[in-house]
PDB file of N, CA and C in Angstrom:
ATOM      1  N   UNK A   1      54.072 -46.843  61.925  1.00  0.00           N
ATOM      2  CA  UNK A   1      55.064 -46.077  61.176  1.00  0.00           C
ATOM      3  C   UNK A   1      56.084 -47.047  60.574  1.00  0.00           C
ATOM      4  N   UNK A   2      56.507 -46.750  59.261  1.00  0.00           N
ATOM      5  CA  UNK A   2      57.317 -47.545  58.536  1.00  0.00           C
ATOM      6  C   UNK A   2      58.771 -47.531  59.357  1.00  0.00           C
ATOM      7  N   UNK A   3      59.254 -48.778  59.314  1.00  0.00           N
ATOM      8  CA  UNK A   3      60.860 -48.653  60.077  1.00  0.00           C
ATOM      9  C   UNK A   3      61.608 -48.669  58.926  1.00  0.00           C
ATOM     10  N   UNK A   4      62.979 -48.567  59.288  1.00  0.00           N
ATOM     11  CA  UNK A   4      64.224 -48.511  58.340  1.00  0.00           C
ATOM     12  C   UNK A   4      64.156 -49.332  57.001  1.00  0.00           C
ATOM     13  N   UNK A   5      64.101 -50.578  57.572  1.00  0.00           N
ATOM     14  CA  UNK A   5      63.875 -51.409  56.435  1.00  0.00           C
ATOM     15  C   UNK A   5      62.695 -51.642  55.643  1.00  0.00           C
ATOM     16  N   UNK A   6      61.883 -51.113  55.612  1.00  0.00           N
ATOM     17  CA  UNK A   6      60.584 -50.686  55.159  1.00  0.00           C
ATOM     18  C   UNK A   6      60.897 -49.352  54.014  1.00  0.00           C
ATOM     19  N   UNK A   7      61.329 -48.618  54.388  1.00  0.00           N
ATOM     20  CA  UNK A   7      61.935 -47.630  53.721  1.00  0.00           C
ATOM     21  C   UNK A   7      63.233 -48.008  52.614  1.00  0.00           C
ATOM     22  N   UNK A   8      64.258 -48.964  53.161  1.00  0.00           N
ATOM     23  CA  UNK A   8      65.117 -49.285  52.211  1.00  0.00           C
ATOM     24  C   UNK A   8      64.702 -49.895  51.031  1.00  0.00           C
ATOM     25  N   UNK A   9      63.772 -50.996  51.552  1.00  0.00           N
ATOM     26  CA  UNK A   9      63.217 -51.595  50.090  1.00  0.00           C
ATOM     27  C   UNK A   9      62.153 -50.760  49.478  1.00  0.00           C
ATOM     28  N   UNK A  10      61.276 -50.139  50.120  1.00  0.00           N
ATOM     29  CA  UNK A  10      60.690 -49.191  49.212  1.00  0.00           C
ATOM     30  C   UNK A  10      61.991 -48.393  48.433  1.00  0.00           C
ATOM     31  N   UNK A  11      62.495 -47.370  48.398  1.00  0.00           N
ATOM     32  CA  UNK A  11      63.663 -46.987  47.622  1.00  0.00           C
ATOM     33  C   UNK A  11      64.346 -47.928  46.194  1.00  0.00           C
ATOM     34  N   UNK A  12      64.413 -49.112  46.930  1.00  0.00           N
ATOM     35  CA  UNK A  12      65.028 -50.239  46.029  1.00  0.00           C
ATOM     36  C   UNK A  12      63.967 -50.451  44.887  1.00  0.00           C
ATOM     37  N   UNK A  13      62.851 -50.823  45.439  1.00  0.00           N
ATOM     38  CA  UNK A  13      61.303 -51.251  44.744  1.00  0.00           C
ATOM     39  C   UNK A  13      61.075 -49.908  43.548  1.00  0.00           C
ATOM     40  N   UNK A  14      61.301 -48.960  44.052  1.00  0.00           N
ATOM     41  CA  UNK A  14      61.021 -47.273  43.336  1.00  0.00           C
ATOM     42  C   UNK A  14      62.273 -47.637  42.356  1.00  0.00           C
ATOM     43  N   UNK A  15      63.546 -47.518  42.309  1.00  0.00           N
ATOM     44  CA  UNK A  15      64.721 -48.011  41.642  1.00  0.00           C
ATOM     45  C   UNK A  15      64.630 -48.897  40.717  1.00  0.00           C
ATOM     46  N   UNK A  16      64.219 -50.134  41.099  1.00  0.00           N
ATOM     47  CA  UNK A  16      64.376 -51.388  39.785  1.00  0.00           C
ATOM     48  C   UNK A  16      63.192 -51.007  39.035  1.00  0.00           C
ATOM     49  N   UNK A  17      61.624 -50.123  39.918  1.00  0.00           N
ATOM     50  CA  UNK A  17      60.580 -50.211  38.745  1.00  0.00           C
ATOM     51  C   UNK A  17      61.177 -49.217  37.727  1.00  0.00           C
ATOM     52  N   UNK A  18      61.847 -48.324  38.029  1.00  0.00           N
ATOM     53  CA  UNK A  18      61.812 -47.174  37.086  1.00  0.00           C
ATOM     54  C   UNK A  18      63.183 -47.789  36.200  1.00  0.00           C
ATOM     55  N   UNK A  19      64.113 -48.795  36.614  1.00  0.00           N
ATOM     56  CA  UNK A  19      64.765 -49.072  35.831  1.00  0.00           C
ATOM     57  C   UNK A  19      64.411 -50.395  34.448  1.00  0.00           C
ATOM     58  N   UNK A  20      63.023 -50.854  35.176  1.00  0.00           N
ATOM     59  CA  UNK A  20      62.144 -51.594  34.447  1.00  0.00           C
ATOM     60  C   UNK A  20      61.736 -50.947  33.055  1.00  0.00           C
ATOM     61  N   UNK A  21      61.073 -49.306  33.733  1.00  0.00           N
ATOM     62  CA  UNK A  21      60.298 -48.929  32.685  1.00  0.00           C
ATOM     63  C   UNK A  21      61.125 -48.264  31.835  1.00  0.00           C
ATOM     64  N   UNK A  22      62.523 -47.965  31.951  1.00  0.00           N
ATOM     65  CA  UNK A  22      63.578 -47.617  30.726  1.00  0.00           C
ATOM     66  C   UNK A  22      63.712 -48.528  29.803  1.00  0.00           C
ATOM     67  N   UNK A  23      64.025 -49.897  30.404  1.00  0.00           N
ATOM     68  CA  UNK A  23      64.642 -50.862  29.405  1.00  0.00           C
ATOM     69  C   UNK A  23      66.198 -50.886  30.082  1.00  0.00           C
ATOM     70  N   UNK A  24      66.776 -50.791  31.314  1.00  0.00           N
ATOM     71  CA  UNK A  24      67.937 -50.812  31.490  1.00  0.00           C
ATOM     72  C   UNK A  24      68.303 -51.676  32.340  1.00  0.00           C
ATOM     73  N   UNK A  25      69.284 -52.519  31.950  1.00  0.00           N
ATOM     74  CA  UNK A  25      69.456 -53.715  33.167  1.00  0.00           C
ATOM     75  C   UNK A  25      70.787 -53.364  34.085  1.00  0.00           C
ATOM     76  N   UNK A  26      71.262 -53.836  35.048  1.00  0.00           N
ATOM     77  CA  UNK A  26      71.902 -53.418  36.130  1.00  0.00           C
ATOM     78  C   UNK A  26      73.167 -53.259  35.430  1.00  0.00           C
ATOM     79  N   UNK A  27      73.771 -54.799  34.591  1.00  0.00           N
ATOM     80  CA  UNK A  27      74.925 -54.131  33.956  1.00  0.00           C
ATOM     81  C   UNK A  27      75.103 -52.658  33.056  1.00  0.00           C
ATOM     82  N   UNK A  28      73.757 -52.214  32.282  1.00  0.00           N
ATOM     83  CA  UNK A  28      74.085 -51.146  31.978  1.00  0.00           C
ATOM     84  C   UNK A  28      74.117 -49.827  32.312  1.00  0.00           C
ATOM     85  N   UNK A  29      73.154 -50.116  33.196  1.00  0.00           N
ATOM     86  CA  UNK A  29      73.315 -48.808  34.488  1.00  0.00           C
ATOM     87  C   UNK A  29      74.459 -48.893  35.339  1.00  0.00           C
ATOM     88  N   UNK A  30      75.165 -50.134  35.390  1.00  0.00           N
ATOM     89  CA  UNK A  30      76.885 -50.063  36.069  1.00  0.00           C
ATOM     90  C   UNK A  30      77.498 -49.397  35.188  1.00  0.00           C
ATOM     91  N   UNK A  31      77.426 -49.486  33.934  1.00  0.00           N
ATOM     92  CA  UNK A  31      78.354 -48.781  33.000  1.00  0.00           C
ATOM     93  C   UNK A  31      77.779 -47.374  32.750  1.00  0.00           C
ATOM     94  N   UNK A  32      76.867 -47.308  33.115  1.00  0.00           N
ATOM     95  CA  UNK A  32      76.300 -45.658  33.308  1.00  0.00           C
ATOM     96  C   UNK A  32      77.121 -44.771  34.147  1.00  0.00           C
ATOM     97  N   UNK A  33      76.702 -45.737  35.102  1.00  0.00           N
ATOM     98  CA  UNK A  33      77.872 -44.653  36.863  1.00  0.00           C
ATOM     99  C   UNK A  33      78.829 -45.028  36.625  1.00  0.00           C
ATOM    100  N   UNK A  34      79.769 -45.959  35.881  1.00  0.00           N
ATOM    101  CA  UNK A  34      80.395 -46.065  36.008  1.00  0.00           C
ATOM    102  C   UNK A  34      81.267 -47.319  37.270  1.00  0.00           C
ATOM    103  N   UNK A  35      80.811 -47.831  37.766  1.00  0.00           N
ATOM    104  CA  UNK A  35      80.382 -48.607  38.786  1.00  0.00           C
ATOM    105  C   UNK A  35      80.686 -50.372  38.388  1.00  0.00           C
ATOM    106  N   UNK A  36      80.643 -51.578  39.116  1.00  0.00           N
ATOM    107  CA  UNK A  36      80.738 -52.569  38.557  1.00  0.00           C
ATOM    108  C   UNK A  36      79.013 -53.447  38.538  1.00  0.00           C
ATOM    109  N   UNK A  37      78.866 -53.844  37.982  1.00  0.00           N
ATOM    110  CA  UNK A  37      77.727 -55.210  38.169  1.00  0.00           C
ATOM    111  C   UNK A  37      77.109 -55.273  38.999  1.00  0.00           C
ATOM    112  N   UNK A  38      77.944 -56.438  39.646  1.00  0.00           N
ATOM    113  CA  UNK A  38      78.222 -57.332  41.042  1.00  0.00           C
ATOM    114  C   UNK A  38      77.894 -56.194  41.861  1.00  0.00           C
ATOM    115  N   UNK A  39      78.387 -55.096  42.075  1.00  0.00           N
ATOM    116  CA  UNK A  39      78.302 -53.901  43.441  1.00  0.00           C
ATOM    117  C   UNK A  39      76.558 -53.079  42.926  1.00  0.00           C
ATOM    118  N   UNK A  40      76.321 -53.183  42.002  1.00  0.00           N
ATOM    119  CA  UNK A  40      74.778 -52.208  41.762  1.00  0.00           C
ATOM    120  C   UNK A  40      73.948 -53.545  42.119  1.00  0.00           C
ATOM    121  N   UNK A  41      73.962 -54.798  41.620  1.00  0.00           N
ATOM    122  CA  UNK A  41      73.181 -55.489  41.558  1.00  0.00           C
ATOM    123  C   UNK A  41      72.772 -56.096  43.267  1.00  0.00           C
ATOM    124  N   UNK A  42      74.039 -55.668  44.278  1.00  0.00           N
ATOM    125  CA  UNK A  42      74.135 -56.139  45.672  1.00  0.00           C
ATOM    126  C   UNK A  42      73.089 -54.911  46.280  1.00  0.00           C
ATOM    127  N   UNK A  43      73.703 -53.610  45.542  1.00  0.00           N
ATOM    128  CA  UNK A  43      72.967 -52.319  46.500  1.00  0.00           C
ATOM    129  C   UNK A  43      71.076 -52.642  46.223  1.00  0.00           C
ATOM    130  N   UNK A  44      71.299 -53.342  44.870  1.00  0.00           N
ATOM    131  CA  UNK A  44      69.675 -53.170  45.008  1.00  0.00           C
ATOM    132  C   UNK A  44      69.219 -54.136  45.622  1.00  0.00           C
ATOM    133  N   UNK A  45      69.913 -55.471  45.505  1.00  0.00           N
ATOM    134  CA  UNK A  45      68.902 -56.622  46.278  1.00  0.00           C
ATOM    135  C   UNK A  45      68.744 -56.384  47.734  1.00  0.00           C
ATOM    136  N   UNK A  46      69.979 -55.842  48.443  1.00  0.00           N
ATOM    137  CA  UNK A  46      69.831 -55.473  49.890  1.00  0.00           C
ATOM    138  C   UNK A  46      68.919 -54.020  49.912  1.00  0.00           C
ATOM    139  N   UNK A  47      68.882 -53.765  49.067  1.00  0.00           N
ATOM    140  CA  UNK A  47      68.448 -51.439  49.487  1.00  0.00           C
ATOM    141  C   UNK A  47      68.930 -50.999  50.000  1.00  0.00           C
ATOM    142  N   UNK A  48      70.235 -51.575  50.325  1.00  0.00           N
ATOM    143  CA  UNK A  48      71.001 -50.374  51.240  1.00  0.00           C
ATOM    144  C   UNK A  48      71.642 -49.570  50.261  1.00  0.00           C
ATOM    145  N   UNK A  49      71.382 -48.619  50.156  1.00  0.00           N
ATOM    146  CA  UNK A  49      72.511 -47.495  49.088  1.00  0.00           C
ATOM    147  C   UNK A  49      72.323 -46.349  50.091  1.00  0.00           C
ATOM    148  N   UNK A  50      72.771 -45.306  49.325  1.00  0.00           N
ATOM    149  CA  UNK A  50      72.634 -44.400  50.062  1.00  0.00           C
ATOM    150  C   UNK A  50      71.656 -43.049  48.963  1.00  0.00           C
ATOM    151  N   UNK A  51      71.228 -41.810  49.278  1.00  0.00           N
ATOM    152  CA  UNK A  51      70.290 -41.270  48.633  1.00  0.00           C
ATOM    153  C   UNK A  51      71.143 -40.475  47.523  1.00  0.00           C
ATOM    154  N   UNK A  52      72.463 -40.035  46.999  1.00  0.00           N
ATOM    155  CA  UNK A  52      73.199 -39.742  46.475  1.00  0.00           C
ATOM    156  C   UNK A  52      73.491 -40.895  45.245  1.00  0.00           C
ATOM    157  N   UNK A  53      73.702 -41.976  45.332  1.00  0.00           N
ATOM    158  CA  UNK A  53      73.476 -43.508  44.620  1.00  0.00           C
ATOM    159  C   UNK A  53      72.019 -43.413  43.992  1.00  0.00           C
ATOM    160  N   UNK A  54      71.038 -42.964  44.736  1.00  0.00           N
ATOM    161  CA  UNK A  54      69.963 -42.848  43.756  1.00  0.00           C
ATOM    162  C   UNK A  54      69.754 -42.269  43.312  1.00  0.00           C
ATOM    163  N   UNK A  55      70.005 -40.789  43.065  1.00  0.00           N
ATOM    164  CA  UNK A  55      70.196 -39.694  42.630  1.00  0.00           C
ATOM    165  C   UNK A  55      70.880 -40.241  41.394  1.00  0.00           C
ATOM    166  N   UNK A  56      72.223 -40.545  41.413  1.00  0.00           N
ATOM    167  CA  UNK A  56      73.016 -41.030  40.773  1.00  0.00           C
ATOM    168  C   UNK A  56      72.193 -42.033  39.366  1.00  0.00           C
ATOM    169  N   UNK A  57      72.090 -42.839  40.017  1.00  0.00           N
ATOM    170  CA  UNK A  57      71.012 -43.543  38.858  1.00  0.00           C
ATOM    171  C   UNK A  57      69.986 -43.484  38.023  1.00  0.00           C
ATOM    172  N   UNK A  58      69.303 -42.193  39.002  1.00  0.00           N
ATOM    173  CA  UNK A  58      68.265 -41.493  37.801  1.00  0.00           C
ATOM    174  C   UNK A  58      68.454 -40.760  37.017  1.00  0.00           C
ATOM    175  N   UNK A  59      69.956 -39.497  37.588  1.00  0.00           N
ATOM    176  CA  UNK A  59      70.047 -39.057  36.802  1.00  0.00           C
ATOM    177  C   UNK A  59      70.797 -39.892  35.263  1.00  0.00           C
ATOM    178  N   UNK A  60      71.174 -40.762  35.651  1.00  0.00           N
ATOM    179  CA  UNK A  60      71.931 -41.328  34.415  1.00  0.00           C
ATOM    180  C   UNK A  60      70.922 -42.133  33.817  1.00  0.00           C
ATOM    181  N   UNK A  61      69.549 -42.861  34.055  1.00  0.00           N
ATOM    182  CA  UNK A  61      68.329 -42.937  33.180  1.00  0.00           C
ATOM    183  C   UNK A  61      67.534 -42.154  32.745  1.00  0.00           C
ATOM    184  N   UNK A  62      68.219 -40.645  33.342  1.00  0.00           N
ATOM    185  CA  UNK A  62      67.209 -39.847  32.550  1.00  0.00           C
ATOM    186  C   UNK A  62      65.731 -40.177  32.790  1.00  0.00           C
ATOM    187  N   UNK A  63      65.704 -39.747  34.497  1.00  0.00           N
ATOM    188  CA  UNK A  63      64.390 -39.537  35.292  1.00  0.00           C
ATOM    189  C   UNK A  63      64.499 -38.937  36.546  1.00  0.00           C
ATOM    190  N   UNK A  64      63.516 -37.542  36.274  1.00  0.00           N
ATOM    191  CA  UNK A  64      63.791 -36.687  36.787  1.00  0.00           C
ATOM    192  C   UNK A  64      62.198 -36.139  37.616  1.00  0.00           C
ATOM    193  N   UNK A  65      61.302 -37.479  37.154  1.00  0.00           N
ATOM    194  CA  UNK A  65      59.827 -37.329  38.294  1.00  0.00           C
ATOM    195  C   UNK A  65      59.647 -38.603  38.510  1.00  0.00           C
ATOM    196  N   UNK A  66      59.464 -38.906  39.700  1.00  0.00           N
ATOM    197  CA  UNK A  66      59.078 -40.297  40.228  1.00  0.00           C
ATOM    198  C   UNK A  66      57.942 -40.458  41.076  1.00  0.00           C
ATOM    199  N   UNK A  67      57.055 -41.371  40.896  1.00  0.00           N
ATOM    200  CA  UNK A  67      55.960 -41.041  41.904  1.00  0.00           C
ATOM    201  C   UNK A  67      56.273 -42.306  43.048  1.00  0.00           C
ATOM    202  N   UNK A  68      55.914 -41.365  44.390  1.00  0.00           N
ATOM    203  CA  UNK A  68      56.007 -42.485  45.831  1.00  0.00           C
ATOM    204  C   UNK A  68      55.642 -43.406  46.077  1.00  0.00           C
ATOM    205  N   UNK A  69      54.155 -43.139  45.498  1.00  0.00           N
ATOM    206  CA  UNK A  69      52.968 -44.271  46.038  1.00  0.00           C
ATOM    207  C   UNK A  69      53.120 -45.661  45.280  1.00  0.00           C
TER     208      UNK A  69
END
């Protein structure tokens, strides 16, 4: 069974691909949420965010189906 951190970077991994396949880089998804740089670019390299933060980010790339696998 997957542990914690197995799960965080999956989340993270799901996050940067789909921010891949927009065309959006971290500074402009900071200026999306509203948010700084430095603080989006930390949540993703660690994966620690929380599930509200990702929420957050898709909805502001305008993605609203994501696949798991």
């Amino acid at each position: 069974m997957p542990n914690q951190s197995d799960w965080e970077a999956k989340a993270a991994n799901i996050l940067k691909a789909e921010l891949k396949r927009q065309g959006v880089t971290y500074a402009r998804l900071a200026q999306m949420i509203g948010d700084k740089e430095p603080n989006v670019r930390n949540k993703l390299s660690r994966g620690k965010f929380s599930a509200a933060f990702l929420l957050q980010c898709f909805d502001a790339i305008k993605v609203h189906h994501v696949p798991l696998d």
